[in-house]
Protein backbone atom coordinates (compact mmCIF):
# COMPACT_ATOMS: atom_id res chain seq x y z
CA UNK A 1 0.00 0.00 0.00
CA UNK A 2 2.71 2.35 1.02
CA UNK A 3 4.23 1.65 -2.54
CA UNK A 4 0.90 2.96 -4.22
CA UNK A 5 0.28 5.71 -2.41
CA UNK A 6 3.89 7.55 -2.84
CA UNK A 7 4.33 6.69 -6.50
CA UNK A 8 4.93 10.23 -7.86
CA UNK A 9 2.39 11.28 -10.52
CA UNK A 10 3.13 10.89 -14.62
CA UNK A 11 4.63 14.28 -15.36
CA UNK A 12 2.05 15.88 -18.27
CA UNK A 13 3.52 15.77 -21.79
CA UNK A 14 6.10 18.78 -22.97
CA UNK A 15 3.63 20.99 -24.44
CA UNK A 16 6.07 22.88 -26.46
CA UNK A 17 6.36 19.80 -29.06
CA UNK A 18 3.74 19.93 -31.69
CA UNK A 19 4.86 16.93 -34.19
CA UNK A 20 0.85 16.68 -35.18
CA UNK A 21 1.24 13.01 -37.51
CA UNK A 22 -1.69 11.15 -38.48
CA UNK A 23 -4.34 9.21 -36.60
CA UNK A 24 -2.43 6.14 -37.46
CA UNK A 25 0.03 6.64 -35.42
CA UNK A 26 -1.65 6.34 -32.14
CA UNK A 27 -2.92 2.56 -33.41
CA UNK A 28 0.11 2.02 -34.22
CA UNK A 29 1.80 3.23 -30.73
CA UNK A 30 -1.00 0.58 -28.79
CA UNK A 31 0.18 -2.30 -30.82
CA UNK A 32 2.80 -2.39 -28.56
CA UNK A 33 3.61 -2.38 -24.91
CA UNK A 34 4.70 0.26 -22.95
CA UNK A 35 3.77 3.08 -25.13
CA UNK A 36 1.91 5.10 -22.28
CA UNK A 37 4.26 8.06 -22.40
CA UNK A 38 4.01 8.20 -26.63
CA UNK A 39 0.33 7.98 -26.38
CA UNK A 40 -0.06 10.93 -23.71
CA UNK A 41 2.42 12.73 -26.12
CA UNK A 42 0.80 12.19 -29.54
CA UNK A 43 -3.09 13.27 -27.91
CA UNK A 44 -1.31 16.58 -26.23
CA UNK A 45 -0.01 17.21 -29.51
CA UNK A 46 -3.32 16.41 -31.15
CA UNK A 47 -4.93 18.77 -29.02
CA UNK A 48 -2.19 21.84 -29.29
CA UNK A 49 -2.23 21.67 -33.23
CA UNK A 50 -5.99 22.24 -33.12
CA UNK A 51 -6.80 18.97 -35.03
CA UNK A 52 -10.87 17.75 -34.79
CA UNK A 53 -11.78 16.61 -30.72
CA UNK A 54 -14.06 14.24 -32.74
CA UNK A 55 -11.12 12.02 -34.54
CA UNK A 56 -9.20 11.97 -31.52
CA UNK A 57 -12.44 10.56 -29.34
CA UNK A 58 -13.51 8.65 -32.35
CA UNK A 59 -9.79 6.74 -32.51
CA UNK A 60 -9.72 6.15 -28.68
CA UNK A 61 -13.35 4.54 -28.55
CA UNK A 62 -11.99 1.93 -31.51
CA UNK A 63 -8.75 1.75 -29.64
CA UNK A 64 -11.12 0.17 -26.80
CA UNK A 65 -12.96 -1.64 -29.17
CA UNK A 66 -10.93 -3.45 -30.26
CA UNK A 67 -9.09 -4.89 -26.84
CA UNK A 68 -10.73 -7.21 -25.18
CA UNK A 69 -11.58 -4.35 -22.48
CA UNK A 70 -13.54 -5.02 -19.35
CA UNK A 71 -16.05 -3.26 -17.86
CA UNK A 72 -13.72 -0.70 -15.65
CA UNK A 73 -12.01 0.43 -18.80
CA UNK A 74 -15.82 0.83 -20.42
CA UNK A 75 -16.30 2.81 -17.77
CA UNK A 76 -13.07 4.65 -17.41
CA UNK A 77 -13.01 5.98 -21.06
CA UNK A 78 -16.84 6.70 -20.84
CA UNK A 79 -15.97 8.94 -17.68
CA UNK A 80 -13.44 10.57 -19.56
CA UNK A 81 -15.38 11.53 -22.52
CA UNK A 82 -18.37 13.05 -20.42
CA UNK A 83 -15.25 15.21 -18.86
CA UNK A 84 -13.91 16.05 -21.80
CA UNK A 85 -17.28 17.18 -23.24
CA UNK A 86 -17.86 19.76 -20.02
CA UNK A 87 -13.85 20.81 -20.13
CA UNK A 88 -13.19 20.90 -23.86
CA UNK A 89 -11.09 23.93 -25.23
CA UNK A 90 -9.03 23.74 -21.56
CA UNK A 91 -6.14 22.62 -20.32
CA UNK A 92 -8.09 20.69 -17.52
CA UNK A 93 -9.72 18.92 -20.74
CA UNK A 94 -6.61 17.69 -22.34
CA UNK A 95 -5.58 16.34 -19.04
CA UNK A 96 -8.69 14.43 -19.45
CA UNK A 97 -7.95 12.85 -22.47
CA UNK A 98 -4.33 12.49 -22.05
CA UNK A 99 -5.44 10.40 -18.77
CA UNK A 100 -7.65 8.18 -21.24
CA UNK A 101 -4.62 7.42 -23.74
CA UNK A 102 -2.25 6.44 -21.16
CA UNK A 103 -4.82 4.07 -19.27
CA UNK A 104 -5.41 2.73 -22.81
CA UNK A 105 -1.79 1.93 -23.61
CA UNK A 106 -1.33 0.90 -20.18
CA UNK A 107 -3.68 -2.37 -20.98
CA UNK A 108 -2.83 -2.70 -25.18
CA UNK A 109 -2.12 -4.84 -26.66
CA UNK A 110 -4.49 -7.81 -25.69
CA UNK A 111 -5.13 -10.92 -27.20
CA UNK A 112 -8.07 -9.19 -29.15
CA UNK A 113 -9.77 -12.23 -29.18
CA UNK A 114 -13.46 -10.83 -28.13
CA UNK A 115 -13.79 -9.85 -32.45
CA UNK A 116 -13.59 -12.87 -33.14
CA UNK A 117 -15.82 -14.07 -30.79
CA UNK A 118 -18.59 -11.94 -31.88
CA UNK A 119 -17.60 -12.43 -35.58
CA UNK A 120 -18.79 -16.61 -34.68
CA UNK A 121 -21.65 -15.58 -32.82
CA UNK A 122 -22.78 -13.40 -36.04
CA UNK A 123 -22.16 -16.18 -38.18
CA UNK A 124 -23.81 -18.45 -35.78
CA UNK A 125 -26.73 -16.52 -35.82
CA UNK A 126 -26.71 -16.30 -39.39
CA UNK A 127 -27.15 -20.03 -39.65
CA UNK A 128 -23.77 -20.04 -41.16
CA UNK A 129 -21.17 -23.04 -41.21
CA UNK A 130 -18.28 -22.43 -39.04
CA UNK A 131 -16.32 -25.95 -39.88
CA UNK A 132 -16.25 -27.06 -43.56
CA UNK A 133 -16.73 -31.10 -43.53
């Protein structure tokens, strides 16, 4: 417990750099581990260039999508998002959503397997073969 409670907190990202790449890039970044830093980097980057709110919160809902989240991290990015809609345009708002990218690189990559399970299920209820005899 002691160890929790005196770990010092992330540092926010150096606002000064404003490398603004693509979207891309932050899938990219959570297909591997230990990206958290990159991730808080490339949305406070996102944000100082003045590039849409929308794409960024549109890429970090798919970016949960498409781990196999559980229902903390549902709740977690939801909580962020309502935040981020009452605090957008300050900085209290990017701190918001460079919160969200960090907890999401934190937990990416995952085995991504829950796709596929819904993919069978669809075929499944489809009526559709899943094993060719």
């Amino acid at each position: 417990m002691d160890r929790f409670l005196n770990m010092p907190p992330a540092p926010l990202p150096n606002s000064a750099q404003k490398e603004c790449g693509p979207i891309s890039e932050l899938f990219e970044m959570l297909n591997s581990q230990q990206r958290v830093n990159e991730a808080a980097q490339f949305v406070s980057n996102w944000l100082a260039c003045g590039r849409p709110d929308a794409e960024l919160l549109a890429a970090l809902g798919s970016l949960l999508l498409r781990e196999d989240a559980e229902f903390h991290t549902y709740q977690m990015v939801e909580a962020a998002f309502h935040q981020f809609s009452r605090l957008q345009g300050t900085e209290d708002g990017k701190i918001v959503l460079v919160a969200a990218a960090r907890y999401l690189a934190a937990h990416s990559p995952t085995a991504r397997a829950t796709g596929q399970t819904y993919q069978t299920a669809l075929r499944l209820h489809r009526g559709e073969s899943l094993y060719a005899d």
